[in-house]
Protein backbone atom coordinates (compact mmCIF):
# COMPACT_ATOMS: atom_id res chain seq x y z
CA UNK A 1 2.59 -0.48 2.95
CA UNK A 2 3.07 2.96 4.01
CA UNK A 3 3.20 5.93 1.90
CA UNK A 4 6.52 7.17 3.19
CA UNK A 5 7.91 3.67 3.47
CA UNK A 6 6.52 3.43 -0.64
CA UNK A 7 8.24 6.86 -1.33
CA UNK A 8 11.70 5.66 0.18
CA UNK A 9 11.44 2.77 -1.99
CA UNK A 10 10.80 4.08 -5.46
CA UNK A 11 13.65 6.66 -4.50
CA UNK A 12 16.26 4.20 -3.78
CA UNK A 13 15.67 3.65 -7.13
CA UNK A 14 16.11 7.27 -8.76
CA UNK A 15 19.60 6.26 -8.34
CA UNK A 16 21.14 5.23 -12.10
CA UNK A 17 23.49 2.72 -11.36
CA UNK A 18 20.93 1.57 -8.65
CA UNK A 19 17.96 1.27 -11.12
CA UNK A 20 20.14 -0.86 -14.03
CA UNK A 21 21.03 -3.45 -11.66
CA UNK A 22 17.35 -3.66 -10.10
CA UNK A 23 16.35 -4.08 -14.19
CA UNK A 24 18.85 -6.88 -14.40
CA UNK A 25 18.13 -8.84 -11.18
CA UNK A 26 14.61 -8.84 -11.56
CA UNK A 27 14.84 -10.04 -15.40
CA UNK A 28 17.14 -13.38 -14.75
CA UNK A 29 14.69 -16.36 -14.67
CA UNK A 30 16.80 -17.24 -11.72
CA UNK A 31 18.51 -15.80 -8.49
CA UNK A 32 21.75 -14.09 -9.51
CA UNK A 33 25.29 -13.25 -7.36
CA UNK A 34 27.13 -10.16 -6.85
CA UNK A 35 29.95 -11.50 -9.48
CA UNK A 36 27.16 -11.92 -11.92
CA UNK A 37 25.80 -8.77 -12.17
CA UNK A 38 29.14 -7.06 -11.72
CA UNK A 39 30.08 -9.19 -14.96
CA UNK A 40 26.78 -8.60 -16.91
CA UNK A 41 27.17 -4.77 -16.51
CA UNK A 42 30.53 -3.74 -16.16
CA UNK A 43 29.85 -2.26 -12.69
CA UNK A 44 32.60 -2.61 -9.80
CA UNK A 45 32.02 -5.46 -7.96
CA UNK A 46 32.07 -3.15 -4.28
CA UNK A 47 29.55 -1.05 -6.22
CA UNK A 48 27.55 -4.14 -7.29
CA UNK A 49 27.50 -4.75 -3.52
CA UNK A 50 26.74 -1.72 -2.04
CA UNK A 51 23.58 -1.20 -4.33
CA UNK A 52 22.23 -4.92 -3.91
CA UNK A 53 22.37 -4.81 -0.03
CA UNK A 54 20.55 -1.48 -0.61
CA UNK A 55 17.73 -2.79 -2.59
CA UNK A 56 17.55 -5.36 0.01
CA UNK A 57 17.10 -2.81 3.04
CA UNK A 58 14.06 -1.44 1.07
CA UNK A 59 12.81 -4.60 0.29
CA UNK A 60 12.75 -4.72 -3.41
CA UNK A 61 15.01 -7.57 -3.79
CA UNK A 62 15.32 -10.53 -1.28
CA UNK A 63 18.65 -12.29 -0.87
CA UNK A 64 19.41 -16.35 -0.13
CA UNK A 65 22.40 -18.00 0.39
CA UNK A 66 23.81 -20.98 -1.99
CA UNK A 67 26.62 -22.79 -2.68
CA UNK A 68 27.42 -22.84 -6.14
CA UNK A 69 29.91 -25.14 -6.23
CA UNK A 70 27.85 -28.44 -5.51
CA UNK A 71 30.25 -29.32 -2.79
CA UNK A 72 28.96 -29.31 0.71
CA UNK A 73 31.45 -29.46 4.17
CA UNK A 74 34.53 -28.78 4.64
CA UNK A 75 36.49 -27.24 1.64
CA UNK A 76 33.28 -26.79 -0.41
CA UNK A 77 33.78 -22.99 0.29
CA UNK A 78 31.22 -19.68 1.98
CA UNK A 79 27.90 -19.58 0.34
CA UNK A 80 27.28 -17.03 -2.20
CA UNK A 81 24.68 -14.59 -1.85
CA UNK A 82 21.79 -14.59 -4.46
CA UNK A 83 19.76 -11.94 -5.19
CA UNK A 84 16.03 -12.03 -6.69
CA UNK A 85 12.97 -9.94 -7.08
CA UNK A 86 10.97 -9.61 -3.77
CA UNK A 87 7.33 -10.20 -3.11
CA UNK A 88 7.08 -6.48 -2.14
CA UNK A 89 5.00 -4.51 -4.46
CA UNK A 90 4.96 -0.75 -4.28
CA UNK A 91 2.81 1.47 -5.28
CA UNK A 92 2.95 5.17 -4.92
CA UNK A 93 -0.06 8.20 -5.81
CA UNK A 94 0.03 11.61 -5.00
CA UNK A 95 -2.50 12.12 -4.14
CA UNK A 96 -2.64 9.22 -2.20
CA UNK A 97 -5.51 6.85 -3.59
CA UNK A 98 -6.44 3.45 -2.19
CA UNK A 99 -7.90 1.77 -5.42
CA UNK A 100 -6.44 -1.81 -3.78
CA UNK A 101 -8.73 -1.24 -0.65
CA UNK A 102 -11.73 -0.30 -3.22
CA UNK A 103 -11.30 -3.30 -5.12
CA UNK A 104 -10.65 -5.45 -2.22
CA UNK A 105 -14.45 -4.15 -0.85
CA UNK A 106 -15.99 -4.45 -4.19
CA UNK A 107 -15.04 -8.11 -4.87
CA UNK A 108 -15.61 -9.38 -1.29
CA UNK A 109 -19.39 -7.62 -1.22
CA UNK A 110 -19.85 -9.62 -5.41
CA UNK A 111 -19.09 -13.09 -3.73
CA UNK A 112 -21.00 -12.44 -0.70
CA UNK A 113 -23.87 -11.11 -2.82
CA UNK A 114 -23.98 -14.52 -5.04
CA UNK A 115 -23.57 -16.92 -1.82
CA UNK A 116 -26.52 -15.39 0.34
CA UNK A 117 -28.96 -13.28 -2.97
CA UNK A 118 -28.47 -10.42 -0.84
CA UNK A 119 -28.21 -6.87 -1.86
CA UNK A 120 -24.33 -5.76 -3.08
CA UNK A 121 -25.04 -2.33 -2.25
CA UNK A 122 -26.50 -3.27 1.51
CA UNK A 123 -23.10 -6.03 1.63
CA UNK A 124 -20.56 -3.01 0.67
CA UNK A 125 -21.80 -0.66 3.19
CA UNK A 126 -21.31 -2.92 6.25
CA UNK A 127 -17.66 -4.76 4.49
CA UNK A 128 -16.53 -1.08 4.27
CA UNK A 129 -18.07 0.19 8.21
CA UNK A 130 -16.58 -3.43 9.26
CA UNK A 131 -12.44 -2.45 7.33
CA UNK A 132 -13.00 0.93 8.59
CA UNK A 133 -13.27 -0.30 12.11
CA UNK A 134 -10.09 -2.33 11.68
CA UNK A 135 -7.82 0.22 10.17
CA UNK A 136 -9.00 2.43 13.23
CA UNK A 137 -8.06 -0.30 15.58
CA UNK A 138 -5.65 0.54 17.98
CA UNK A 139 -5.96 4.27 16.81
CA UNK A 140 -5.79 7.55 19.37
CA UNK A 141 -8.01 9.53 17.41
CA UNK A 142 -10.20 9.77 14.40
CA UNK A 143 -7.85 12.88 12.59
CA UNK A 144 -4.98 10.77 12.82
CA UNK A 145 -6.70 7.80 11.36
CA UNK A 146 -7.92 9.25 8.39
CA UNK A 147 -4.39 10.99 8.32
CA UNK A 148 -3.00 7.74 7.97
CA UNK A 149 -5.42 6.88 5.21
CA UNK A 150 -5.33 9.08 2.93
CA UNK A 151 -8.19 11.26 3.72
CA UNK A 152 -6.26 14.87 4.23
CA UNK A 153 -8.69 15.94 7.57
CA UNK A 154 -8.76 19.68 7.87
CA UNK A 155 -10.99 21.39 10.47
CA UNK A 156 -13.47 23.96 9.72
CA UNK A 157 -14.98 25.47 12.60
CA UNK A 158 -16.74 22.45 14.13
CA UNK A 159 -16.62 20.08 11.51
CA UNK A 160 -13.89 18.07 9.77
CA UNK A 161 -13.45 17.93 6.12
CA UNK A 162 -11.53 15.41 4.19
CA UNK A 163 -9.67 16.89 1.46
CA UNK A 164 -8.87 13.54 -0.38
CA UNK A 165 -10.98 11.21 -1.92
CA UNK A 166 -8.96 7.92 -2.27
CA UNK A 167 -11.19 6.55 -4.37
CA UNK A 168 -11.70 9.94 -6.82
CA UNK A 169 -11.52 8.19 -10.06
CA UNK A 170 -13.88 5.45 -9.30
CA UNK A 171 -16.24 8.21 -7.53
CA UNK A 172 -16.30 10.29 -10.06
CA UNK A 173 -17.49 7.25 -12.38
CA UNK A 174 -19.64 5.34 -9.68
CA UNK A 175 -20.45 8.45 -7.07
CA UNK A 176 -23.56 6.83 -5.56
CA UNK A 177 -22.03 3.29 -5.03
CA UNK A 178 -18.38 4.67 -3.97
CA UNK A 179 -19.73 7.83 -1.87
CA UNK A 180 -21.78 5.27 0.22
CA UNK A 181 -18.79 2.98 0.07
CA UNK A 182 -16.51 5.56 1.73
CA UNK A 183 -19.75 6.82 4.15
CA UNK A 184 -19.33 3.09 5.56
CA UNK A 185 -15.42 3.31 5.54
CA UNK A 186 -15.85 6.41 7.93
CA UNK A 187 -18.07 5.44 10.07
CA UNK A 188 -16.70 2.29 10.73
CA UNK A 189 -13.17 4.04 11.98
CA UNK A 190 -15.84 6.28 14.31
CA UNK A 191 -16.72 3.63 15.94
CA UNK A 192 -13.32 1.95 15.96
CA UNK A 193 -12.40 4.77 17.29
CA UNK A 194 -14.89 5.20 20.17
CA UNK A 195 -17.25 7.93 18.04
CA UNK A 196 -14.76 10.68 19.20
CA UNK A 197 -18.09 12.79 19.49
CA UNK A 198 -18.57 13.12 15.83
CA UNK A 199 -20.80 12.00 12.71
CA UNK A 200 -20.09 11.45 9.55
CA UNK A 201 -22.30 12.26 6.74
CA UNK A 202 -22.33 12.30 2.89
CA UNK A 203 -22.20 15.83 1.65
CA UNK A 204 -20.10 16.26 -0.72
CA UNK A 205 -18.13 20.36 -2.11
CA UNK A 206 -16.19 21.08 -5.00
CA UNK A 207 -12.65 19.97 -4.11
CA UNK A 208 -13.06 17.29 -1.17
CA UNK A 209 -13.99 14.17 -0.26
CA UNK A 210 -18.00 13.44 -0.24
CA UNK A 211 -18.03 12.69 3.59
CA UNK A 212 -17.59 15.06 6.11
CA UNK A 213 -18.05 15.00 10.08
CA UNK A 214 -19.23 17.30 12.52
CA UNK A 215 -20.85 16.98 15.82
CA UNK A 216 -23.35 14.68 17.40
């Protein structure tokens, strides 16, 4: 998910009214109607609707059809729409962080390690340059890749520093391992990204990432 598409979510939310009738949906061990929350809260039943649909815009509830009668054909009378949690998750960091994508790395390089006795370190390196090549895929440039992940690229004369670790926690508790971790990430958009005429390298400042780029 996207940040901005993440932010627009939790603040659909910030709404009151909104929020109670998220908490009560998402607590029924089953799909519930419009008239059912409108009865369980002692909210308008327009109001009910208006919020629901909503929710369902962002994606934080899904919505199915059902009659609740029993009775099918004619006479049996319009479906009822029921509402229930969605699959969605959101998550949302400011700074952004990408502890998912970490993990994600870390547990595919463990299983790979046990299957083959090879080196987790050596596995992590080339899993990260391998992801880093597909998030760059399809990409116009290298700035706007790390842009879009959470790296914060500013220039500095010839060179391009990232002023975001997304992995800063886990860095500052595992530097070696998730520096070259992140080294792999960034050189494996480079090259998804045709090079671009740059190099990354681990060298890491006070205040920004570990890896920065400059020229060939």
């Amino acid at each position: 998910m996207q940040e901005t598409q993440a932010l627009a979510a939790v603040a659909a939310l910030d709404e009151p009214t909104r929020r109670r009738l998220y908490e009560y949906v998402v607590r029924r061990p089953a799909p519930v109607s419009r008239d059912d929350v409108a009865a369980a809260l002692g909210v308008p039943r327009a109001t009910v609707a208006f919020h629901l649909d909503r929710l369902v815009e962002e994606q934080l509830l899904e919505v199915g059809h059902e009659r609740r009668t029993g009775r099918s054909g004619p006479g049996a009378g319009r479906p009822a729409k029921l509402y229930r949690r969605s699959d969605r998750q959101v998550s949302v960091s400011l700074p952004e962080r990408q502890y998912e994508l970490a993990g994600g790395l870390l547990a595919t390089a463990l299983e790979e390690a046990e299957e083959t006795g090879a080196a987790p370190r050596e596995i992590l390196t080339r899993c990260a340059r391998e992801r880093g090549a597909e998030l760059a895929a399809g990409g116009h440039d290298i700035v706007g890749t790390l842009e879009e992940n959470g790296f914060e690229p500013r220039f500095d004369g010839g060179e391009v520093l990232l002023a975001n670790c997304p992995f800063h926690h886990l860095a500052q508790v595992h530097t070696r391992l998730v520096c070259e971790m992140n080294l792999g990430l960034v050189e494996g958009m480079l090259d998804g990204v045709g090079g671009a005429g740059l190099r990354a390298r681990l060298d890491p400042h006070p205040g920004f990432c570990c890896v920065r780029l400059s020229g060939d």
